[in-house]
C-alpha atoms as a PDB file:
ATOM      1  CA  UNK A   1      -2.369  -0.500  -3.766  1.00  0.00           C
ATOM      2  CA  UNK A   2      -0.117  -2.766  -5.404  1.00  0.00           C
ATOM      3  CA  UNK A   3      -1.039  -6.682  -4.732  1.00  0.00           C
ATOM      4  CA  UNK A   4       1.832  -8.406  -6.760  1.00  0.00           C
ATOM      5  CA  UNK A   5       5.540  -8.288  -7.428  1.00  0.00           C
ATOM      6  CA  UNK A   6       6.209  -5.997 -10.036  1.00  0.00           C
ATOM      7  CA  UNK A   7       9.801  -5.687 -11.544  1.00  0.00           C
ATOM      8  CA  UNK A   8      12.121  -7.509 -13.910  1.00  0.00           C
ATOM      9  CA  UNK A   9      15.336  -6.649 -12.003  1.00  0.00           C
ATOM     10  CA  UNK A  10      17.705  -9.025 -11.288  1.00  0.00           C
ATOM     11  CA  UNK A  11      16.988  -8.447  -7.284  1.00  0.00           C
ATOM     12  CA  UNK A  12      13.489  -8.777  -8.017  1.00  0.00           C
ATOM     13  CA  UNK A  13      13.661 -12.297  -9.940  1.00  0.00           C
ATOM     14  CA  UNK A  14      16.097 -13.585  -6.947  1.00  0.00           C
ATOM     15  CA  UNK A  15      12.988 -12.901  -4.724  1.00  0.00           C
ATOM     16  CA  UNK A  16       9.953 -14.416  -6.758  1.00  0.00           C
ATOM     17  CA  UNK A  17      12.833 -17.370  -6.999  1.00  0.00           C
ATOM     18  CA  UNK A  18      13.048 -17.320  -3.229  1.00  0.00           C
ATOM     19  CA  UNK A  19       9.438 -17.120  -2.796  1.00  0.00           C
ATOM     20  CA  UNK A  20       8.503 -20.135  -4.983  1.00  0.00           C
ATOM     21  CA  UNK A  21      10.504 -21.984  -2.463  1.00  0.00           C
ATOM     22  CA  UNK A  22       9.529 -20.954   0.685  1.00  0.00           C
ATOM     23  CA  UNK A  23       5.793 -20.304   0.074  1.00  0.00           C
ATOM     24  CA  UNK A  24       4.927 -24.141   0.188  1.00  0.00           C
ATOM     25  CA  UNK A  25       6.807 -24.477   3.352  1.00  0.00           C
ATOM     26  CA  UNK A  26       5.624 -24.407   7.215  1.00  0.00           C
ATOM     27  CA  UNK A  27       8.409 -22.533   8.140  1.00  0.00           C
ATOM     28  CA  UNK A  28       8.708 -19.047   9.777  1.00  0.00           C
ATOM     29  CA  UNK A  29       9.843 -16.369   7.904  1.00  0.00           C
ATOM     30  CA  UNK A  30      11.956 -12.713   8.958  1.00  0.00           C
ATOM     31  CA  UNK A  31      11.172 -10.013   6.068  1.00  0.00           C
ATOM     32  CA  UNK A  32      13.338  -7.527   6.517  1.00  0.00           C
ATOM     33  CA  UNK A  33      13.857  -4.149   3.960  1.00  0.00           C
ATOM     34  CA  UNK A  34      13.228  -0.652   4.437  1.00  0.00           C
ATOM     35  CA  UNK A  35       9.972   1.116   5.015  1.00  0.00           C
ATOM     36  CA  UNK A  36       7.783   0.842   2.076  1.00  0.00           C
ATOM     37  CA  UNK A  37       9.823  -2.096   0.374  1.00  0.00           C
ATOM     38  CA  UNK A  38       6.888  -4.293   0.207  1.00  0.00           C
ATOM     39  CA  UNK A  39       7.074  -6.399   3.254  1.00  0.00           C
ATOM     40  CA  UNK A  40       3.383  -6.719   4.141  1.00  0.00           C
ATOM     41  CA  UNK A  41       2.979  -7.409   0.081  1.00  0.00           C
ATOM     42  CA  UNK A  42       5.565 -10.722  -0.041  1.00  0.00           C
ATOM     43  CA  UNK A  43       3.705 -11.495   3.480  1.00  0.00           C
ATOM     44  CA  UNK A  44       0.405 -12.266   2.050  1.00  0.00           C
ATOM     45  CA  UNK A  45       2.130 -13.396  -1.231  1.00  0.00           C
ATOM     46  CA  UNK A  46       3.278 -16.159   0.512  1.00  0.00           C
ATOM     47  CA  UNK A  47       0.188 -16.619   2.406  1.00  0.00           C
ATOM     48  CA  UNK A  48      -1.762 -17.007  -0.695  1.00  0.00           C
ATOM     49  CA  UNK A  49       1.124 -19.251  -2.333  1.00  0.00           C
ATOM     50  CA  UNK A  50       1.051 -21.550   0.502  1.00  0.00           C
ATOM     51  CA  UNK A  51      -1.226 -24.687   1.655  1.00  0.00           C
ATOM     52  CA  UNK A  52      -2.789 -22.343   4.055  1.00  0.00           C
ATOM     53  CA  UNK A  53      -4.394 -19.656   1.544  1.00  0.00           C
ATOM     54  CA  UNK A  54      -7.885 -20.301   1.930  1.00  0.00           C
ATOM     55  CA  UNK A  55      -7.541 -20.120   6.118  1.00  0.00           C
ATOM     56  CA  UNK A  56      -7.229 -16.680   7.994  1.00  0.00           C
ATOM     57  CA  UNK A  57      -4.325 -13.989   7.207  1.00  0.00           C
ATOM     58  CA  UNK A  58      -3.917 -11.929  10.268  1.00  0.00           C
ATOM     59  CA  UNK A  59      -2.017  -8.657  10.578  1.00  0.00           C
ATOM     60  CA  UNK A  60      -0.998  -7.242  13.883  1.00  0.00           C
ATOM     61  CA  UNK A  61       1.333  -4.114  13.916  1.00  0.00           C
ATOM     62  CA  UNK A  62       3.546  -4.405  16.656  1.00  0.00           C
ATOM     63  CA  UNK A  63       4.136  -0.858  16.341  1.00  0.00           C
ATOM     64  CA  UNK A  64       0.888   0.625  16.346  1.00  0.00           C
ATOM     65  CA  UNK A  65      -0.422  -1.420  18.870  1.00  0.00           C
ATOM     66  CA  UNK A  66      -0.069   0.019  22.827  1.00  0.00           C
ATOM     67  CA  UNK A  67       2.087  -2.110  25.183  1.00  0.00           C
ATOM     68  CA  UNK A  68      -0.800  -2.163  27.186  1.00  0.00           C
ATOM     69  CA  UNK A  69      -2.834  -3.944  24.619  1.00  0.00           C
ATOM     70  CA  UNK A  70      -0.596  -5.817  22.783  1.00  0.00           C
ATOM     71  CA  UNK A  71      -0.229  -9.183  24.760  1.00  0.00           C
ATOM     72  CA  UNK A  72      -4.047  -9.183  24.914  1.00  0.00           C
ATOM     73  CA  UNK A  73      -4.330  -8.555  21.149  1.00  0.00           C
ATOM     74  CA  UNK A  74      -1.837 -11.518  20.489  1.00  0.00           C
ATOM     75  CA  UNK A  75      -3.098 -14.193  23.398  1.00  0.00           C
ATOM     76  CA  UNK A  76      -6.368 -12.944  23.842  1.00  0.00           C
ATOM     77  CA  UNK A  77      -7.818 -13.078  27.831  1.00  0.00           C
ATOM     78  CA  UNK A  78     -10.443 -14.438  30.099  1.00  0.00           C
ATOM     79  CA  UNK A  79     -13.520 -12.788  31.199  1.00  0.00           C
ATOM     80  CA  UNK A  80     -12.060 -10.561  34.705  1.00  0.00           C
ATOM     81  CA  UNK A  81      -8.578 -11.283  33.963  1.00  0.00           C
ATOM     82  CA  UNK A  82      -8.000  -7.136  34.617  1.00  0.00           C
ATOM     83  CA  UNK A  83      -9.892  -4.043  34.872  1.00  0.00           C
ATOM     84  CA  UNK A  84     -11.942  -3.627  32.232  1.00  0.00           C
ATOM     85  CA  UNK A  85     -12.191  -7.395  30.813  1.00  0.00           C
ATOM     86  CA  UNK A  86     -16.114  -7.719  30.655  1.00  0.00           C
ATOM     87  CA  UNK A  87     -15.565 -10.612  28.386  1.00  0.00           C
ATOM     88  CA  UNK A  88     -13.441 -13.262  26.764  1.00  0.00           C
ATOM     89  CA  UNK A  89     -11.121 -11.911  23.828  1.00  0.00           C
ATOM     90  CA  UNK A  90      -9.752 -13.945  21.630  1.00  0.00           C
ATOM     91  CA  UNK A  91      -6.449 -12.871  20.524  1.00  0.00           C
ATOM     92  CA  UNK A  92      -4.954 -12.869  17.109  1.00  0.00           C
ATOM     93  CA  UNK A  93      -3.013 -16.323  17.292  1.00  0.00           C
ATOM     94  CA  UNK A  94      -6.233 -18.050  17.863  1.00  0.00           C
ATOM     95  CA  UNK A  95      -8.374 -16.160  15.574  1.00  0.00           C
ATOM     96  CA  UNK A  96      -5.565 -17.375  12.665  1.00  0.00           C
ATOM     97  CA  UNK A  97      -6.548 -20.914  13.301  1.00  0.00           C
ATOM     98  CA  UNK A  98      -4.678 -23.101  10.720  1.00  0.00           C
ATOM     99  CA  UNK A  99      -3.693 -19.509   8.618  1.00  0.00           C
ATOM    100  CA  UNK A 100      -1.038 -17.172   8.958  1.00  0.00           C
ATOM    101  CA  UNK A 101       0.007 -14.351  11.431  1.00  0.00           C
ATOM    102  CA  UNK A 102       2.011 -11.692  10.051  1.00  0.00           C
ATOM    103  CA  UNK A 103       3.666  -9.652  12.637  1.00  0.00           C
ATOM    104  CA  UNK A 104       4.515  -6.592  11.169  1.00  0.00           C
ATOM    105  CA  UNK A 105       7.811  -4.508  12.999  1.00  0.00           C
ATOM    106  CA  UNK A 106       8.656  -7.380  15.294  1.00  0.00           C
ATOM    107  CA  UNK A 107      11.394  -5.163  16.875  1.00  0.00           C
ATOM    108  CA  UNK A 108       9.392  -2.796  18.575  1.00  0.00           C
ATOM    109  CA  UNK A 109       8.203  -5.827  20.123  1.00  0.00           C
ATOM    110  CA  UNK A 110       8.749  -5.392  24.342  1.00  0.00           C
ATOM    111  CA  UNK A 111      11.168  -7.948  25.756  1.00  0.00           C
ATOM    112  CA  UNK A 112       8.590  -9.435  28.327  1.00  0.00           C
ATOM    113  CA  UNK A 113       6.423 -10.530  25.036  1.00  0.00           C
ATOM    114  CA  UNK A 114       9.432 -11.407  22.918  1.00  0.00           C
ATOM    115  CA  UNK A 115       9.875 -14.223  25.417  1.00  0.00           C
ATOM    116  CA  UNK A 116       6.160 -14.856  25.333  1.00  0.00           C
ATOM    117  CA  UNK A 117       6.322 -15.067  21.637  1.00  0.00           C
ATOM    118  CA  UNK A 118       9.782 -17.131  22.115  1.00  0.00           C
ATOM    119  CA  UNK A 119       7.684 -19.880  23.651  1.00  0.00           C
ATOM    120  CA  UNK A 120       5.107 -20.090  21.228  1.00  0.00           C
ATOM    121  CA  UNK A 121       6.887 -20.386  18.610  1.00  0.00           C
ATOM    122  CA  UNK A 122       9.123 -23.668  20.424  1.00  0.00           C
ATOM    123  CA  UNK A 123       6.719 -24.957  21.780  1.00  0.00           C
ATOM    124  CA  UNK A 124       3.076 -23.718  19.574  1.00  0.00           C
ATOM    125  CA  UNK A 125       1.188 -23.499  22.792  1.00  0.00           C
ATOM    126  CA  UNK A 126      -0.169 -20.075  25.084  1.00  0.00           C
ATOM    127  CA  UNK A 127      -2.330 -19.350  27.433  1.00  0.00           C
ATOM    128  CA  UNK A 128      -5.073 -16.553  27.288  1.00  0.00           C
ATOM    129  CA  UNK A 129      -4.148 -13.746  30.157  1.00  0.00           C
ATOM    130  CA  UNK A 130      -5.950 -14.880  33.073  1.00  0.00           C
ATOM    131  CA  UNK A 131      -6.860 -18.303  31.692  1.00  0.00           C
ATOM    132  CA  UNK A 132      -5.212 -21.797  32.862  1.00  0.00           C
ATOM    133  CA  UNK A 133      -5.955 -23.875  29.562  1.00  0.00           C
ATOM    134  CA  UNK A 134      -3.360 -23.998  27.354  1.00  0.00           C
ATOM    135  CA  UNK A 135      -4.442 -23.145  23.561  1.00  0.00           C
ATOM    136  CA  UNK A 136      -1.998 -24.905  20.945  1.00  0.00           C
ATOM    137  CA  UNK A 137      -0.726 -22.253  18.361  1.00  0.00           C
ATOM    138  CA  UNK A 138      -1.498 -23.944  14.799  1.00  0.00           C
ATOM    139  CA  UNK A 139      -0.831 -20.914  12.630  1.00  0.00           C
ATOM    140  CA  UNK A 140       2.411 -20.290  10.733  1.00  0.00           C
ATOM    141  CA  UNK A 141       4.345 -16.722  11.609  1.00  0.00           C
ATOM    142  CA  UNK A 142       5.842 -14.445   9.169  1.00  0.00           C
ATOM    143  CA  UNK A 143       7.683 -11.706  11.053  1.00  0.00           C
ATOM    144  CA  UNK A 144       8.650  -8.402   9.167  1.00  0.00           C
ATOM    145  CA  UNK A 145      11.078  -5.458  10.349  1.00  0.00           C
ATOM    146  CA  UNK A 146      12.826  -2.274   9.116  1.00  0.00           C
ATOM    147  CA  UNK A 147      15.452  -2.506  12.083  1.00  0.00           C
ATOM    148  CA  UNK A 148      18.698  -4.275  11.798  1.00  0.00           C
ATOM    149  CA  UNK A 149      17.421  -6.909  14.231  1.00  0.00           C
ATOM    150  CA  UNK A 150      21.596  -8.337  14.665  1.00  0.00           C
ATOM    151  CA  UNK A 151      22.321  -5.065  16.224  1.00  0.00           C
ATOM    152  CA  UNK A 152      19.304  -4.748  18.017  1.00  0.00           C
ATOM    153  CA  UNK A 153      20.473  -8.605  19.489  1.00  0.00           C
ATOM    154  CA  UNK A 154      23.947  -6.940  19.995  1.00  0.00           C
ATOM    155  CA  UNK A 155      22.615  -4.329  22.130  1.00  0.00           C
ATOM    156  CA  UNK A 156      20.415  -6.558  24.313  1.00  0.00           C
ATOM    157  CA  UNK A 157      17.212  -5.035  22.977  1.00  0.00           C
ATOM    158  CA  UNK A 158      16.115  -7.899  20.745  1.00  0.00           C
ATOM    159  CA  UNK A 159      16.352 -11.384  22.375  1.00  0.00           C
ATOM    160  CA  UNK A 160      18.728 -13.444  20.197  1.00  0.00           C
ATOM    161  CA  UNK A 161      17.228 -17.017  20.521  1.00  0.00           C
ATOM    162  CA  UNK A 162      13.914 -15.642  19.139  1.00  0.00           C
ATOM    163  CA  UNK A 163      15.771 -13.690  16.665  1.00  0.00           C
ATOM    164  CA  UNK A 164      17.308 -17.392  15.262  1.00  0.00           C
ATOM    165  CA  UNK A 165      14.099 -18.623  15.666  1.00  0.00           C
ATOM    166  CA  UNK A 166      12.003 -16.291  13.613  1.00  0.00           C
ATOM    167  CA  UNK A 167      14.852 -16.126  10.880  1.00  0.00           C
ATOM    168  CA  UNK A 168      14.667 -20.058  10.046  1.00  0.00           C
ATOM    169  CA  UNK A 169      14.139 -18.359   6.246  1.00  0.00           C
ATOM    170  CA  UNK A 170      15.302 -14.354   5.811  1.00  0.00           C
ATOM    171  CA  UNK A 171      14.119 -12.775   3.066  1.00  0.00           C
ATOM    172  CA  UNK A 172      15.546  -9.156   2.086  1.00  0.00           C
ATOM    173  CA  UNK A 173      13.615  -6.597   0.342  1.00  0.00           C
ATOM    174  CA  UNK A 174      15.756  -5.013  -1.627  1.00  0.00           C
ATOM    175  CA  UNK A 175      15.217  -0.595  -1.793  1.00  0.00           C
ATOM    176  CA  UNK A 176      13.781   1.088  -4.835  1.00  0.00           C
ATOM    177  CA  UNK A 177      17.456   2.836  -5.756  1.00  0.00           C
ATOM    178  CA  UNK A 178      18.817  -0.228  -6.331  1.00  0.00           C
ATOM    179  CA  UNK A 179      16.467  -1.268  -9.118  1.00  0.00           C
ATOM    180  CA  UNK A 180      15.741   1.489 -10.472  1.00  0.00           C
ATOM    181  CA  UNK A 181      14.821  -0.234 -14.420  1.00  0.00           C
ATOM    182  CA  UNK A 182      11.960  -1.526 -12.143  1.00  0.00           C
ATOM    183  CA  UNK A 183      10.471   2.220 -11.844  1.00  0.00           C
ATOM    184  CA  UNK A 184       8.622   1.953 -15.320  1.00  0.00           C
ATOM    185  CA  UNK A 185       6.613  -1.106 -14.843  1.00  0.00           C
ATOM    186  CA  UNK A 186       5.673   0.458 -11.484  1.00  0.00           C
ATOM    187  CA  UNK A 187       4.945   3.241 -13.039  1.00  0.00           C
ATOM    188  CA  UNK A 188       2.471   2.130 -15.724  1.00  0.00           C
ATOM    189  CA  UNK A 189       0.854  -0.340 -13.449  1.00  0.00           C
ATOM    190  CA  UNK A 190       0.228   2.547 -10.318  1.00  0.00           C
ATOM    191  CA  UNK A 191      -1.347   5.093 -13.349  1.00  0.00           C
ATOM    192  CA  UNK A 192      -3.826   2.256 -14.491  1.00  0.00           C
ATOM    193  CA  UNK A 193      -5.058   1.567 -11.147  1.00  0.00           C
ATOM    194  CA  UNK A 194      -5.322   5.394  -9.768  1.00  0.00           C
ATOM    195  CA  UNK A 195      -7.069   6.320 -12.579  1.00  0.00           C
ATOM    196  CA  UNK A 196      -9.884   3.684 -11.912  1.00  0.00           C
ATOM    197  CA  UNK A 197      -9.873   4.652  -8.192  1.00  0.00           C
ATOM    198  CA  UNK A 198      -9.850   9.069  -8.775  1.00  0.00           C
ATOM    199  CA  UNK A 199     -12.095   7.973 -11.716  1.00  0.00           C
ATOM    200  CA  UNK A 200      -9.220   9.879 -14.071  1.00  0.00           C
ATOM    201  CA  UNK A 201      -8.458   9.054 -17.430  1.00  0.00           C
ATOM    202  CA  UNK A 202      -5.193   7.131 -17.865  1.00  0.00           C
ATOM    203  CA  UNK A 203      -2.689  10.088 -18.567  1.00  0.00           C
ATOM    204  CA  UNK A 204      -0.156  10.110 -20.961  1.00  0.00           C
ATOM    205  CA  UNK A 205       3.452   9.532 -19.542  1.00  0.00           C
ATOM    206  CA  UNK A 206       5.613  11.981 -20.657  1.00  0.00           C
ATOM    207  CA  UNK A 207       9.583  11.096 -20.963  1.00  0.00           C
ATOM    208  CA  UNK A 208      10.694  14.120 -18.931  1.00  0.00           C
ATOM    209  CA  UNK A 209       8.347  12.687 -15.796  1.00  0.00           C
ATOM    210  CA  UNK A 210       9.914   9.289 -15.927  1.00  0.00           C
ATOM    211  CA  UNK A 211      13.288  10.873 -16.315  1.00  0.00           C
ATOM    212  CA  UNK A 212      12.561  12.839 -13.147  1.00  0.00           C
ATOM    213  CA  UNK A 213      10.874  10.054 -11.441  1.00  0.00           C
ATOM    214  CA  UNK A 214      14.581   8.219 -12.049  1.00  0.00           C
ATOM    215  CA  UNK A 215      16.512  10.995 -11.202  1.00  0.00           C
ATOM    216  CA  UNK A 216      15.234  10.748  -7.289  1.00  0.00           C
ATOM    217  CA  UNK A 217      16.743   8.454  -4.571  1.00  0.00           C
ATOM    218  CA  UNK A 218      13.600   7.250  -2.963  1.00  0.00           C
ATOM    219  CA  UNK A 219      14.056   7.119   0.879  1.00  0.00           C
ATOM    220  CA  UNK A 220      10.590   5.730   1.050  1.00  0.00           C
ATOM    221  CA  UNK A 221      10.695   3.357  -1.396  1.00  0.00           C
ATOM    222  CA  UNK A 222       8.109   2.278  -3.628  1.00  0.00           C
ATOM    223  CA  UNK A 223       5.536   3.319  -0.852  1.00  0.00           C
ATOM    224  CA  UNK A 224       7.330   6.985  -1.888  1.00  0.00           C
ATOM    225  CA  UNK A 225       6.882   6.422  -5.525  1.00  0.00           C
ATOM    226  CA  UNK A 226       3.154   5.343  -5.344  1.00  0.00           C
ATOM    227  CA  UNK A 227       2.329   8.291  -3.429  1.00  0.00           C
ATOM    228  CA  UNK A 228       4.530  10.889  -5.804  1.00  0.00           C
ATOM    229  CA  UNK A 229       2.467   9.254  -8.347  1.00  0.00           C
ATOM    230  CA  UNK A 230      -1.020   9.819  -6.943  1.00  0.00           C
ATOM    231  CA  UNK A 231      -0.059  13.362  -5.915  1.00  0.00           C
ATOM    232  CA  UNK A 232       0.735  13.775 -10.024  1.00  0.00           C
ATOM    233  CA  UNK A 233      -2.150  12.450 -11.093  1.00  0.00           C
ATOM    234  CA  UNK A 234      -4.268  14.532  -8.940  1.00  0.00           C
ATOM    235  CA  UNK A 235      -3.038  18.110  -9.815  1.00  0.00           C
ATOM    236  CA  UNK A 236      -2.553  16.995 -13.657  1.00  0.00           C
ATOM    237  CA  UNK A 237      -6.201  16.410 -13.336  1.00  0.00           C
ATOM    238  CA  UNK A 238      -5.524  13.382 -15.796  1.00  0.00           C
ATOM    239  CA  UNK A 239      -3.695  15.534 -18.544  1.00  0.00           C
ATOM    240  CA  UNK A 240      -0.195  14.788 -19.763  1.00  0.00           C
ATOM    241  CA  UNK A 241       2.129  13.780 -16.362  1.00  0.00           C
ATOM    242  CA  UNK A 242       5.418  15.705 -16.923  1.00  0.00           C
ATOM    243  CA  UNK A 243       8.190  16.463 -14.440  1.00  0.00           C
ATOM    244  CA  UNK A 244       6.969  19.772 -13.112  1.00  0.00           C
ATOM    245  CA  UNK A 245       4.137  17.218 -11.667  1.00  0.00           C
ATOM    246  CA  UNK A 246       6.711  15.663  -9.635  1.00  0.00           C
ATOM    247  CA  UNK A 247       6.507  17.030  -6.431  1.00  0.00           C
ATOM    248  CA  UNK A 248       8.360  14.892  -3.500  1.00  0.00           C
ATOM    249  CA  UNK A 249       6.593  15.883  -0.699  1.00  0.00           C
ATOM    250  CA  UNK A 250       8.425  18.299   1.037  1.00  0.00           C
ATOM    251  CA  UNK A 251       8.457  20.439  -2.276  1.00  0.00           C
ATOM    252  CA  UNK A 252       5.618  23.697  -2.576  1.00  0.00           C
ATOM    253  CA  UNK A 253       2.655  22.207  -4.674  1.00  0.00           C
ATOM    254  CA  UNK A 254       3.129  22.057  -8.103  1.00  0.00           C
ATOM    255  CA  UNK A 255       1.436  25.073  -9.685  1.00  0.00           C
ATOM    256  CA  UNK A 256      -2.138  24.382 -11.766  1.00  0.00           C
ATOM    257  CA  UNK A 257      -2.037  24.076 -15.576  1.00  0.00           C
ATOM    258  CA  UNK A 258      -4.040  26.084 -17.741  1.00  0.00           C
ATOM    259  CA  UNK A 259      -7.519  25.610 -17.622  1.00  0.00           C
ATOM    260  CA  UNK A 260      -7.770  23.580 -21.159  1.00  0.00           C
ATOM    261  CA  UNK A 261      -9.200  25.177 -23.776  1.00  0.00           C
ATOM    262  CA  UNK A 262     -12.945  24.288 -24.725  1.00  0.00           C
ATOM    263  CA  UNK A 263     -12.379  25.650 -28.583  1.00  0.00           C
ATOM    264  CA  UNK A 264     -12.777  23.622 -32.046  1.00  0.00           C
ATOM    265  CA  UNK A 265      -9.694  23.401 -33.979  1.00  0.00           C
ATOM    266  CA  UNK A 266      -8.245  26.937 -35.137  1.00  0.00           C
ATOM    267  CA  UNK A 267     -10.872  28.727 -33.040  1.00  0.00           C
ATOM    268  CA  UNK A 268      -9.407  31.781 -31.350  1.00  0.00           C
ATOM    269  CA  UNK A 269      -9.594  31.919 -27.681  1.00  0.00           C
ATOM    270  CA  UNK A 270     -13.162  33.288 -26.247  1.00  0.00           C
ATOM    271  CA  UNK A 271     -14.345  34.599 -23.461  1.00  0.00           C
ATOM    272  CA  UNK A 272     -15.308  32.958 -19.920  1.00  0.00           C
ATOM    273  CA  UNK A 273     -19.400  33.179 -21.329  1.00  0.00           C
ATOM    274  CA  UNK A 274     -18.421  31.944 -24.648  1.00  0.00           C
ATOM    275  CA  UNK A 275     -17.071  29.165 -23.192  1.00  0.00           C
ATOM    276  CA  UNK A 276     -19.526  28.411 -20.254  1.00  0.00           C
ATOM    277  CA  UNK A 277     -22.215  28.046 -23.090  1.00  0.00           C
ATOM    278  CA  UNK A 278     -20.265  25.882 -25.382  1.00  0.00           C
ATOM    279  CA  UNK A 279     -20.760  24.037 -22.375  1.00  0.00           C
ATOM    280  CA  UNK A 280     -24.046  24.455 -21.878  1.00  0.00           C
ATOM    281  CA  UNK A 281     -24.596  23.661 -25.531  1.00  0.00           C
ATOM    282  CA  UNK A 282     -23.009  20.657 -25.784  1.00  0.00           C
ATOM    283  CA  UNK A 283     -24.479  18.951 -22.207  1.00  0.00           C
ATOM    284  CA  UNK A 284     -28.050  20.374 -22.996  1.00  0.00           C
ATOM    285  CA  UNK A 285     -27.718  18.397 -26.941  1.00  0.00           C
ATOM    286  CA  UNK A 286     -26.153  15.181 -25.311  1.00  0.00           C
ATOM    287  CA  UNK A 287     -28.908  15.232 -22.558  1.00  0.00           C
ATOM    288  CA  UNK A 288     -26.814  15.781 -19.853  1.00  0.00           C
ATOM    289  CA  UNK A 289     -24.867  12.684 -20.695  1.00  0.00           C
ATOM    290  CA  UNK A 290     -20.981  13.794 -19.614  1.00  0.00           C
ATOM    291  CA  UNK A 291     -19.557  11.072 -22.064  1.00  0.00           C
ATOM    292  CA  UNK A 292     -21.688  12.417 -25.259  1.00  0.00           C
ATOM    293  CA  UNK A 293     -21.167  15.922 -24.363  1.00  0.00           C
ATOM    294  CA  UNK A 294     -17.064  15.141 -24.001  1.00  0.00           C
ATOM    295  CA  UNK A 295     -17.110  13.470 -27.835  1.00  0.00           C
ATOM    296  CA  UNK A 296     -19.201  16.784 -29.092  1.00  0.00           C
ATOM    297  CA  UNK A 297     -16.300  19.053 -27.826  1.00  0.00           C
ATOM    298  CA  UNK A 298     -13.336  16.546 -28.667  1.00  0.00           C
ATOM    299  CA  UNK A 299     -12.506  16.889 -25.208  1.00  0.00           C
ATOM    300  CA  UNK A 300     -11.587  13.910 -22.514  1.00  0.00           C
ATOM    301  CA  UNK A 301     -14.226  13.843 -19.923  1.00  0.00           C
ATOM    302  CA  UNK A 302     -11.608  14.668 -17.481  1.00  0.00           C
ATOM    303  CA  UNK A 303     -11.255  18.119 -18.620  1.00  0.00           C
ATOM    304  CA  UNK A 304     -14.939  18.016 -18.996  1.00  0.00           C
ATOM    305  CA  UNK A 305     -15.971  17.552 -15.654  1.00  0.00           C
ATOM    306  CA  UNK A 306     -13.452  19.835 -14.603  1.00  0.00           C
ATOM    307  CA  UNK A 307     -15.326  22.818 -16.344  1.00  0.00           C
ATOM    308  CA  UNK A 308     -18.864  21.856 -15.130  1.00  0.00           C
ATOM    309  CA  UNK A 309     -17.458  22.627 -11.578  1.00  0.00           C
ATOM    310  CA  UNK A 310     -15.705  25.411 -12.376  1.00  0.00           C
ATOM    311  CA  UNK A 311     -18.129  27.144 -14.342  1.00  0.00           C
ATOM    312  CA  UNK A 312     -20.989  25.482 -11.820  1.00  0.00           C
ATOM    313  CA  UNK A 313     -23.350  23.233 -14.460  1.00  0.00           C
ATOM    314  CA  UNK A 314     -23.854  20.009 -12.314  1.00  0.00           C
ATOM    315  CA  UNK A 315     -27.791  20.730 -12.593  1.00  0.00           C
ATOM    316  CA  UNK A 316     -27.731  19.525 -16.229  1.00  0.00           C
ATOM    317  CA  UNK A 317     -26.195  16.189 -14.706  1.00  0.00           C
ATOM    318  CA  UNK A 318     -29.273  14.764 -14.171  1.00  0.00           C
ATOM    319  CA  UNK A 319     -27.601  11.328 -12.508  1.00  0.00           C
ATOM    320  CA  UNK A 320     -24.139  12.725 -12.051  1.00  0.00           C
END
């Protein structure tokens, strides 16, 4: 969700430091971090930061992809190169061009294509399976993984020359507990965007969900956070966030608030009817506009919407 660099932590201003640097570069790059630290994000940072920004940004997921499929994805193949290859596929170093391949959780990488990969990085040249041209490799590589890649070399599961190759310029992404002063600005800046996207009103923060927010150790990182965030937003149904919105995943779902009150000020409490045709009132006055209707009842057109379903009224929506 994120697309920029949030955070004023010292760890956080060493990297945008580091980035200004290496953006401008050719040079390959090893991200390495936790899951949900942000790697992809500094990937096409420096993509867009660098001479290459307005050529190709390709993604391939070493993990995700079969090892089946995998050295076709990255090399591509000839038409009846193996069963099944009706056609020519170009494969994701050529379809980069003069841009930038990211490969995402380079260790999961097999060691028949790390040597593949070894090559093309020495020497920028492949050759499509079953083909006999050789294509020259023009894109830059920016590798990214959550293992500890110098144990993975130790233990003869990670090729060490490509290892030194890939890591001409490490970055490290540095986990969420260790800046935690950074959780506010990620904070405010996650709440403004979900409530665009669940078409929410921006909710008030209240002190006891930050506090709980900082009180957690984030195994997942900021991909954790945004997540914990969304979940809050959803069941708060755009009210006031406060801790018992916090749920962490493995937690039971945090129970519903009170369906808010549809009264005027100093109003006792009414019925279900009195309230469905306050409703009713106030959408059949404003013409079925939801907005209008929300400013009638001094209510946010969160809370508004919510009662329309409950109370089923979404025939005097005309448009809605």
């Amino acid at each position: 969700m994120l697309n920029t660099l949030l955070g004023e932590s010292a760890a956080i201003r060493r990297l945008r430091y580091e980035l200004d640097a290496i953006a401008p570069t050719e040079s390959s790059v090893l991200i390495t971090g936790e899951t949900g630290t942000g790697k992809g994000l500094v990937a096409r940072i420096i993509h867009r930061a660098s001479r290459r920004a307005q050529e190709p940004f390709v993604h391939v997921d070493c993990a995700a992809l079969a090892e089946s499929v995998i050295e076709s994805e990255l090399f591509g193949h000839e038409r009846g190169a193996f069963t099944g290859a009706h056609e020519r596929h170009l494969g994701r170093f050529e379809l980069a061009e003069r841009g930038t391949v990211f490969l995402d959780e380079i260790g999961e990488l097999e060691p028949r294509l790390q040597a593949k990969l070894l090559r093309v990085l020495q020497d920028r040249e492949y050759e499509r399976i079953g083909g006999s041209r050789t294509l020259q490799m023009t894109a830059r590589v920016i590798a990214a993984t959550n293992q500890c890649l110098p144990q993975a070399v130790a233990a003869k599961k990670f090729r060490a020359d490509l290892y030194y190759r890939l890591r001409v310029v490490s970055l490290a992404m540095p986990p969420l507990r260790e800046r935690p002063e950074d959780i506010p600005l990620l904070l405010d800046s996650s709440v403004e965007e979900l409530a665009e996207r669940l078409g929410l009103e921006r909710p008030y923060i209240d002190e006891s969900f930050l506090a709980s927010l900082s009180r957690h150790n984030w195994p997942g990182n900021v991909r954790e956070l945004l997540n914990v965030v969304e979940r809050a937003m959803i069941f708060a149904r755009g009210q006031r966030l406060q801790a018992h919105h916090v749920n962490l995943g493995d937690d039971p779902l945090p129970s519903f608030p009170p369906i808010p009150p549809l009264l005027a000020d100093g109003e006792a409490e009414g019925t279900a009817q009195g309230r469905r045709e306050r409703l009713v009132a106030a959408l059949t006055n404003s013409g079925g506009n939801v907005a209008r209707a929300a400013r009638r009842l001094n209510i946010p057109r969160s809370t508004l919407r919510y009662h329309i379903q409950i109370h089923g009224l979404r025939d005097l929506i005309p448009h809605d």
